[in-house]
PDB file of N, CA and C in Angstrom:
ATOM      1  N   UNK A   1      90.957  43.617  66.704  1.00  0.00           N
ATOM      2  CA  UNK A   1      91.259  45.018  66.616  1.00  0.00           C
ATOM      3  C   UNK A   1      90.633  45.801  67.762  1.00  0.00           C
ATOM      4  N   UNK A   2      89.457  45.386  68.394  1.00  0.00           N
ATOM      5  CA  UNK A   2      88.800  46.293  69.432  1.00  0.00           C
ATOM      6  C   UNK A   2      89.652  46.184  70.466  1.00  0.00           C
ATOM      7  N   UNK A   3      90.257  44.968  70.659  1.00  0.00           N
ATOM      8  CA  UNK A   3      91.064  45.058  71.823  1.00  0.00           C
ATOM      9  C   UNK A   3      91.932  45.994  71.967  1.00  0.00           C
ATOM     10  N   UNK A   4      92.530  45.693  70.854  1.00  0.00           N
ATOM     11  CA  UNK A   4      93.698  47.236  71.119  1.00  0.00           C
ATOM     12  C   UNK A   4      93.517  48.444  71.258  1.00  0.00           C
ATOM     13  N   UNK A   5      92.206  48.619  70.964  1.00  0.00           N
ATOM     14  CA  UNK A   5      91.661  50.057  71.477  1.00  0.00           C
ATOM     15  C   UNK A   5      91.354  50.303  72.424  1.00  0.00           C
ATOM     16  N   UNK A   6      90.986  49.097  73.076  1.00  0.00           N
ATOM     17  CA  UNK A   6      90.454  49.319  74.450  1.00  0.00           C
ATOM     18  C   UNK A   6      91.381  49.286  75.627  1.00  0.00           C
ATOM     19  N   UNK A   7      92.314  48.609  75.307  1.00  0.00           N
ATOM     20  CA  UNK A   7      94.028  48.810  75.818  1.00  0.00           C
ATOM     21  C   UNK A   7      94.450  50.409  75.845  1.00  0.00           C
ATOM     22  N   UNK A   8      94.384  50.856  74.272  1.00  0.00           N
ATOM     23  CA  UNK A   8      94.804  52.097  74.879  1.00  0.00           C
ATOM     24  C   UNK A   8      94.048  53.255  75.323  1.00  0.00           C
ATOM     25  N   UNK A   9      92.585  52.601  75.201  1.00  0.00           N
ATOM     26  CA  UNK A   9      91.467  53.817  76.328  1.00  0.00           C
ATOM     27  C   UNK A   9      91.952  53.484  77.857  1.00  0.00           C
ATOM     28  N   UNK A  10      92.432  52.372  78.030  1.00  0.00           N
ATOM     29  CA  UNK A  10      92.536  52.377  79.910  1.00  0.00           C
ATOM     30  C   UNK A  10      93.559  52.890  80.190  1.00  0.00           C
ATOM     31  N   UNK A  11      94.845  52.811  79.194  1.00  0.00           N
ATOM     32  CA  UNK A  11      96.324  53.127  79.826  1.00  0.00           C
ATOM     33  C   UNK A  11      95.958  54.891  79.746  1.00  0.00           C
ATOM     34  N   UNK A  12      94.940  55.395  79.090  1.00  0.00           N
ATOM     35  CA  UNK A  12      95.690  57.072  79.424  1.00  0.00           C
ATOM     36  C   UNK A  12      94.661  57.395  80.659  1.00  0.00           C
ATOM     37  N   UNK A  13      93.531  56.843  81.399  1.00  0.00           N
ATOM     38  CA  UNK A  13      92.588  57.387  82.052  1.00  0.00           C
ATOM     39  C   UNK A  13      93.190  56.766  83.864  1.00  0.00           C
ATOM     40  N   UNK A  14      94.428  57.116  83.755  1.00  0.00           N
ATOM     41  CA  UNK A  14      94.981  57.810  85.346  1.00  0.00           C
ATOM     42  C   UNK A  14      94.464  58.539  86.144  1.00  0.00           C
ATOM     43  N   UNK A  15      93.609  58.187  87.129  1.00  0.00           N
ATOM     44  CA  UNK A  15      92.988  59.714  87.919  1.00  0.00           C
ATOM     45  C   UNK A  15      93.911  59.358  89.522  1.00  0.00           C
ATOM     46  N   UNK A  16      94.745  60.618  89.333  1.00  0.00           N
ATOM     47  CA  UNK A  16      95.144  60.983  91.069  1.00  0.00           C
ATOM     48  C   UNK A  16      94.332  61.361  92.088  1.00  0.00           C
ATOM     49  N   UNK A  17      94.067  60.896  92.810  1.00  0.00           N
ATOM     50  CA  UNK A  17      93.311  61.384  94.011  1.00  0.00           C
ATOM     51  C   UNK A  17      93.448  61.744  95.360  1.00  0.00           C
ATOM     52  N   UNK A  18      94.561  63.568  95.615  1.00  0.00           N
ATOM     53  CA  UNK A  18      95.030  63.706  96.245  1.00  0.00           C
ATOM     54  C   UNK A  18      93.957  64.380  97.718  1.00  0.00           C
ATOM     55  N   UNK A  19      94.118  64.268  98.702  1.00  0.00           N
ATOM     56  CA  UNK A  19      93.767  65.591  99.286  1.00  0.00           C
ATOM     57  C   UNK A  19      94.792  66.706  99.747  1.00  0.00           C
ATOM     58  N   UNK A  20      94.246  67.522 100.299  1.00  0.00           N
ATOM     59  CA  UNK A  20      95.060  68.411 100.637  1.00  0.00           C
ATOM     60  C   UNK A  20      95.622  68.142 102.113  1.00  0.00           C
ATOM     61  N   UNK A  21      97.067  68.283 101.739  1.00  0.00           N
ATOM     62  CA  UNK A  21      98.045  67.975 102.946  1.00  0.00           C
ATOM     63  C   UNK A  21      98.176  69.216 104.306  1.00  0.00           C
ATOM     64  N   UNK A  22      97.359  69.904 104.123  1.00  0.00           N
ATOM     65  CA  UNK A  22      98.017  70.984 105.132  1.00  0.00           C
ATOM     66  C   UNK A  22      98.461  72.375 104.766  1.00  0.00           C
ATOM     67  N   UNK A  23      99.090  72.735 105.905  1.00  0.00           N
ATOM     68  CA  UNK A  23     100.412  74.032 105.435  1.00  0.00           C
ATOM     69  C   UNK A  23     101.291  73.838 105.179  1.00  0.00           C
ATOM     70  N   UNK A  24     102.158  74.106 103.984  1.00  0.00           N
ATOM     71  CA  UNK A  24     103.828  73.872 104.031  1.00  0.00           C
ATOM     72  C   UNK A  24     104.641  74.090 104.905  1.00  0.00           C
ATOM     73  N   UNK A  25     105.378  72.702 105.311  1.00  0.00           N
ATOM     74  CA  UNK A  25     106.384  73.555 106.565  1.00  0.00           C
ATOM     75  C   UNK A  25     107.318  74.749 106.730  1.00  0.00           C
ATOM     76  N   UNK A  26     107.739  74.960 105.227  1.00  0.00           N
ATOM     77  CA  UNK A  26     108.530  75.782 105.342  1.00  0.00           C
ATOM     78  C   UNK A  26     108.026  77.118 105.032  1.00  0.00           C
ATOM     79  N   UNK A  27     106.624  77.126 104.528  1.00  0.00           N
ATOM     80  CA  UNK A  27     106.065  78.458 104.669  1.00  0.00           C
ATOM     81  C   UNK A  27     105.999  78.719 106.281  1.00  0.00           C
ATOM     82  N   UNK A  28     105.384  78.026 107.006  1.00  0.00           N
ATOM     83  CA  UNK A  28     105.495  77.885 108.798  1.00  0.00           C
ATOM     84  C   UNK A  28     106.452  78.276 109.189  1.00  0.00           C
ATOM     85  N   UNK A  29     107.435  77.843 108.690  1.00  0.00           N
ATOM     86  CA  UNK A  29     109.080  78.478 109.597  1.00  0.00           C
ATOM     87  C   UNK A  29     109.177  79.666 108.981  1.00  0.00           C
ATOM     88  N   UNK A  30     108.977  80.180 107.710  1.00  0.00           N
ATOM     89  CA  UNK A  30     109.202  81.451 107.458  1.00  0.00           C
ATOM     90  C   UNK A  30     108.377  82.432 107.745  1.00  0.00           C
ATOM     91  N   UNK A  31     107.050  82.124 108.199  1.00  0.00           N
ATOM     92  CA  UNK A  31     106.084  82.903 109.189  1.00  0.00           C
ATOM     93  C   UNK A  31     106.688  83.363 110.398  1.00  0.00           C
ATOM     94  N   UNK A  32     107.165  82.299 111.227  1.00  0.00           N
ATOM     95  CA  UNK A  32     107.578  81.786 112.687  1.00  0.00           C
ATOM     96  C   UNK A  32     108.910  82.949 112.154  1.00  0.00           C
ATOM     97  N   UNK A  33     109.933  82.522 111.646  1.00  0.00           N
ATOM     98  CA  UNK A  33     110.882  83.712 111.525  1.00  0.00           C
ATOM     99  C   UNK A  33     110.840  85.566 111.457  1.00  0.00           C
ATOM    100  N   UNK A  34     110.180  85.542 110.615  1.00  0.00           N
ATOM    101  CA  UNK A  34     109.827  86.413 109.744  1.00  0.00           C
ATOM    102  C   UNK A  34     108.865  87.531 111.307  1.00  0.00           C
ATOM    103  N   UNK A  35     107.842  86.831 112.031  1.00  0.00           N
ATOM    104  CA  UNK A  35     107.303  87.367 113.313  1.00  0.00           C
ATOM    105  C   UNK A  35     108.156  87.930 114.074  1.00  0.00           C
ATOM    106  N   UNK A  36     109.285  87.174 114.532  1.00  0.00           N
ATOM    107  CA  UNK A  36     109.991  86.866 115.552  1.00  0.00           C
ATOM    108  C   UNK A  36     110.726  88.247 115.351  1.00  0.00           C
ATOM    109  N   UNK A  37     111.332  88.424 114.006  1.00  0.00           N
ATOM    110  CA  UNK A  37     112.307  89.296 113.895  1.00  0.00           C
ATOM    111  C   UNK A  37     111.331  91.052 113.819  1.00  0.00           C
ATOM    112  N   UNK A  38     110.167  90.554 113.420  1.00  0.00           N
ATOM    113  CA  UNK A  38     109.458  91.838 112.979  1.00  0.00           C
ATOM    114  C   UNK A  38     108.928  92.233 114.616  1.00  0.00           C
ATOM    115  N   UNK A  39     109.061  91.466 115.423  1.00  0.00           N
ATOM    116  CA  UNK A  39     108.625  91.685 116.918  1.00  0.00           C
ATOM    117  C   UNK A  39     109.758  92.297 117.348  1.00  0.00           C
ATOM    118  N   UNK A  40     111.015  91.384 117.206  1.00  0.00           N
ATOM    119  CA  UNK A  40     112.339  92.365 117.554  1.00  0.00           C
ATOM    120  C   UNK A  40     112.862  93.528 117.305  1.00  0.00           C
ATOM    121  N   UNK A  41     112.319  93.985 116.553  1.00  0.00           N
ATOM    122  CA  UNK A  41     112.509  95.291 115.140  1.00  0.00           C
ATOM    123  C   UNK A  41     111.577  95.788 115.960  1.00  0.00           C
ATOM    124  N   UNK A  42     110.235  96.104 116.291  1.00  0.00           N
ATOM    125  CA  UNK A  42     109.344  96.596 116.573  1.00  0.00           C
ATOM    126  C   UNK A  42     109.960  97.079 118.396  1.00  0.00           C
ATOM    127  N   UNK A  43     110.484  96.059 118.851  1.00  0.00           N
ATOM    128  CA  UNK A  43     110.591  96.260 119.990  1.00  0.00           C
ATOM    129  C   UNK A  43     111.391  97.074 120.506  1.00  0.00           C
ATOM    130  N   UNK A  44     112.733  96.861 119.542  1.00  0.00           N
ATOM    131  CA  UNK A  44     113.577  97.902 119.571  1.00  0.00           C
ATOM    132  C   UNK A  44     113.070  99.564 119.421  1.00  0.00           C
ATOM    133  N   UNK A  45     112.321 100.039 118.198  1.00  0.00           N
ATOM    134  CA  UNK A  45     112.006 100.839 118.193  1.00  0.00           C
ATOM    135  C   UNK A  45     111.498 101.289 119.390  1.00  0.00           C
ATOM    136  N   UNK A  46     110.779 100.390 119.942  1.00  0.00           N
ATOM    137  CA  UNK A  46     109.789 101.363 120.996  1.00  0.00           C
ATOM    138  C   UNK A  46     110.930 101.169 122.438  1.00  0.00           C
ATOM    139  N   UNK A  47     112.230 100.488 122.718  1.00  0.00           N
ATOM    140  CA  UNK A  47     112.732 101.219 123.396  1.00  0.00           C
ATOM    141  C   UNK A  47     113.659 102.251 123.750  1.00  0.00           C
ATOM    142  N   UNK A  48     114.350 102.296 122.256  1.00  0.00           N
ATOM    143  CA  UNK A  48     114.317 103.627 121.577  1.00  0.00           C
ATOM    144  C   UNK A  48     114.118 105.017 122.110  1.00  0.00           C
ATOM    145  N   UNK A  49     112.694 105.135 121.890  1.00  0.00           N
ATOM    146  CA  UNK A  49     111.843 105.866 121.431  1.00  0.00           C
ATOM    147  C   UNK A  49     111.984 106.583 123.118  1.00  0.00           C
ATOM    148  N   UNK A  50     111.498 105.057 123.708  1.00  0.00           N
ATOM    149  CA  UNK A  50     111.090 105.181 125.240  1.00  0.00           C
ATOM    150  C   UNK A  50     112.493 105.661 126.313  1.00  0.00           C
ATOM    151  N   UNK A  51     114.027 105.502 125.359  1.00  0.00           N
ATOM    152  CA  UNK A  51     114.752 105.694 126.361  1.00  0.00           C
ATOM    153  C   UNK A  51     114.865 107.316 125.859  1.00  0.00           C
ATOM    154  N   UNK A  52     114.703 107.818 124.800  1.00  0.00           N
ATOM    155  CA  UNK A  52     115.047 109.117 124.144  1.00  0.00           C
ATOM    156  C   UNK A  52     114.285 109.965 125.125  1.00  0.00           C
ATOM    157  N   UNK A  53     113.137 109.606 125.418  1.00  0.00           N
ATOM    158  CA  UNK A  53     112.171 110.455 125.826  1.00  0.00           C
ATOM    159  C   UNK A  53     112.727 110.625 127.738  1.00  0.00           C
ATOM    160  N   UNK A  54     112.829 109.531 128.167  1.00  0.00           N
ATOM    161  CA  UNK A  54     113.212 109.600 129.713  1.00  0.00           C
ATOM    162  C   UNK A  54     114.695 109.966 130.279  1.00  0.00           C
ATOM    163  N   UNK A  55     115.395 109.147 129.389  1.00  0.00           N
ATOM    164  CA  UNK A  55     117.036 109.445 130.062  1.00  0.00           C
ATOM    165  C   UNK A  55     117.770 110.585 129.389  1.00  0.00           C
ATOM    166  N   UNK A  56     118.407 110.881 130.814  1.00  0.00           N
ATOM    167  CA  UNK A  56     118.948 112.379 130.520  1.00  0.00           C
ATOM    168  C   UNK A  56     119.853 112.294 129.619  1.00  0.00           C
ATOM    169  N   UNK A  57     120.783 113.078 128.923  1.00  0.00           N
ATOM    170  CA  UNK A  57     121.591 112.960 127.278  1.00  0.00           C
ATOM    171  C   UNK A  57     123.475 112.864 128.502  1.00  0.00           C
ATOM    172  N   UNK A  58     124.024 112.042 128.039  1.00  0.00           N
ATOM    173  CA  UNK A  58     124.921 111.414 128.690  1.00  0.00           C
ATOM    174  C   UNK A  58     126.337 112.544 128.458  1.00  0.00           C
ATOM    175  N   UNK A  59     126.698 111.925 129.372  1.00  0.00           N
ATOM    176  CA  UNK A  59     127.852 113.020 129.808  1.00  0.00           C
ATOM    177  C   UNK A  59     129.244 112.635 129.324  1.00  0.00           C
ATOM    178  N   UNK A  60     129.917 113.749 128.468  1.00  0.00           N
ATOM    179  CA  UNK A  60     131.112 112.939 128.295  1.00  0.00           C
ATOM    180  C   UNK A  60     132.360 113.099 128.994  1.00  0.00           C
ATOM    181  N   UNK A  61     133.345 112.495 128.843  1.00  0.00           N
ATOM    182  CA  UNK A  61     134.722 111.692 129.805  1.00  0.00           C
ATOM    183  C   UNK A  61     135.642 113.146 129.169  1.00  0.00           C
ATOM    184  N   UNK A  62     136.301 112.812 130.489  1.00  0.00           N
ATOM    185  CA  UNK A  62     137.521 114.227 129.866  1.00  0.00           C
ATOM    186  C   UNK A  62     138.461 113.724 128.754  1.00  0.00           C
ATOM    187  N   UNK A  63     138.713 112.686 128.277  1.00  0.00           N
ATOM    188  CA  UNK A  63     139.466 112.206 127.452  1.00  0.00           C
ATOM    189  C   UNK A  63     138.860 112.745 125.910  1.00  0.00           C
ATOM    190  N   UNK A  64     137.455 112.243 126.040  1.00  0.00           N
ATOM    191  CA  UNK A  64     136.708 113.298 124.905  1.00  0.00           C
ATOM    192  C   UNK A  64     136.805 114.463 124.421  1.00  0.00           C
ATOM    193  N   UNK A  65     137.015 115.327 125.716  1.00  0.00           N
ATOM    194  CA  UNK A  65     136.720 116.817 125.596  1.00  0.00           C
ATOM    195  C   UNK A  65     137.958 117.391 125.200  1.00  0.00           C
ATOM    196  N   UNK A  66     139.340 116.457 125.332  1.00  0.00           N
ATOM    197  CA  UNK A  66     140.622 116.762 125.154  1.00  0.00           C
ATOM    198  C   UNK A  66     141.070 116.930 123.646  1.00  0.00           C
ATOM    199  N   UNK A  67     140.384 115.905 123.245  1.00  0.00           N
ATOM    200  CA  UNK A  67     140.441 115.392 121.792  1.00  0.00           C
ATOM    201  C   UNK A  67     139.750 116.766 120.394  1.00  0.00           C
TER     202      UNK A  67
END
């Protein structure tokens, strides 16, 4: 009878022993994305901003003015 107990003390005492793998890649690419576009967005604004302020306000075509 002890045996069988002792059978089923070993089958439940499983220990995993992981370490830790890193960063997720796909958190990485959605960083890497997520920058890229918030740099583009950003960049835009500021030339924008920068052409509002310098270039003169554009002239329109007589076809416009007809209309």
């Amino acid at each position: 009878m002890s045996d069988e107990f002792e059978f089923a003390d070993k089958g439940n005492k499983i220990i995993y022993e992981t370490e830790g793998k890193g960063f997720n890649p796909g958190l990485i690419v959605l960083l890497v994305v997520g920058g890229l576009l918030l740099t583009f967005l950003v960049g835009n604004y500021v030339l924008y901003s920068y052409a509002q302020k310098t270039l003169p306000p554009r002239k329109r075509s007589q076809y416009q003015r007809r209309r």
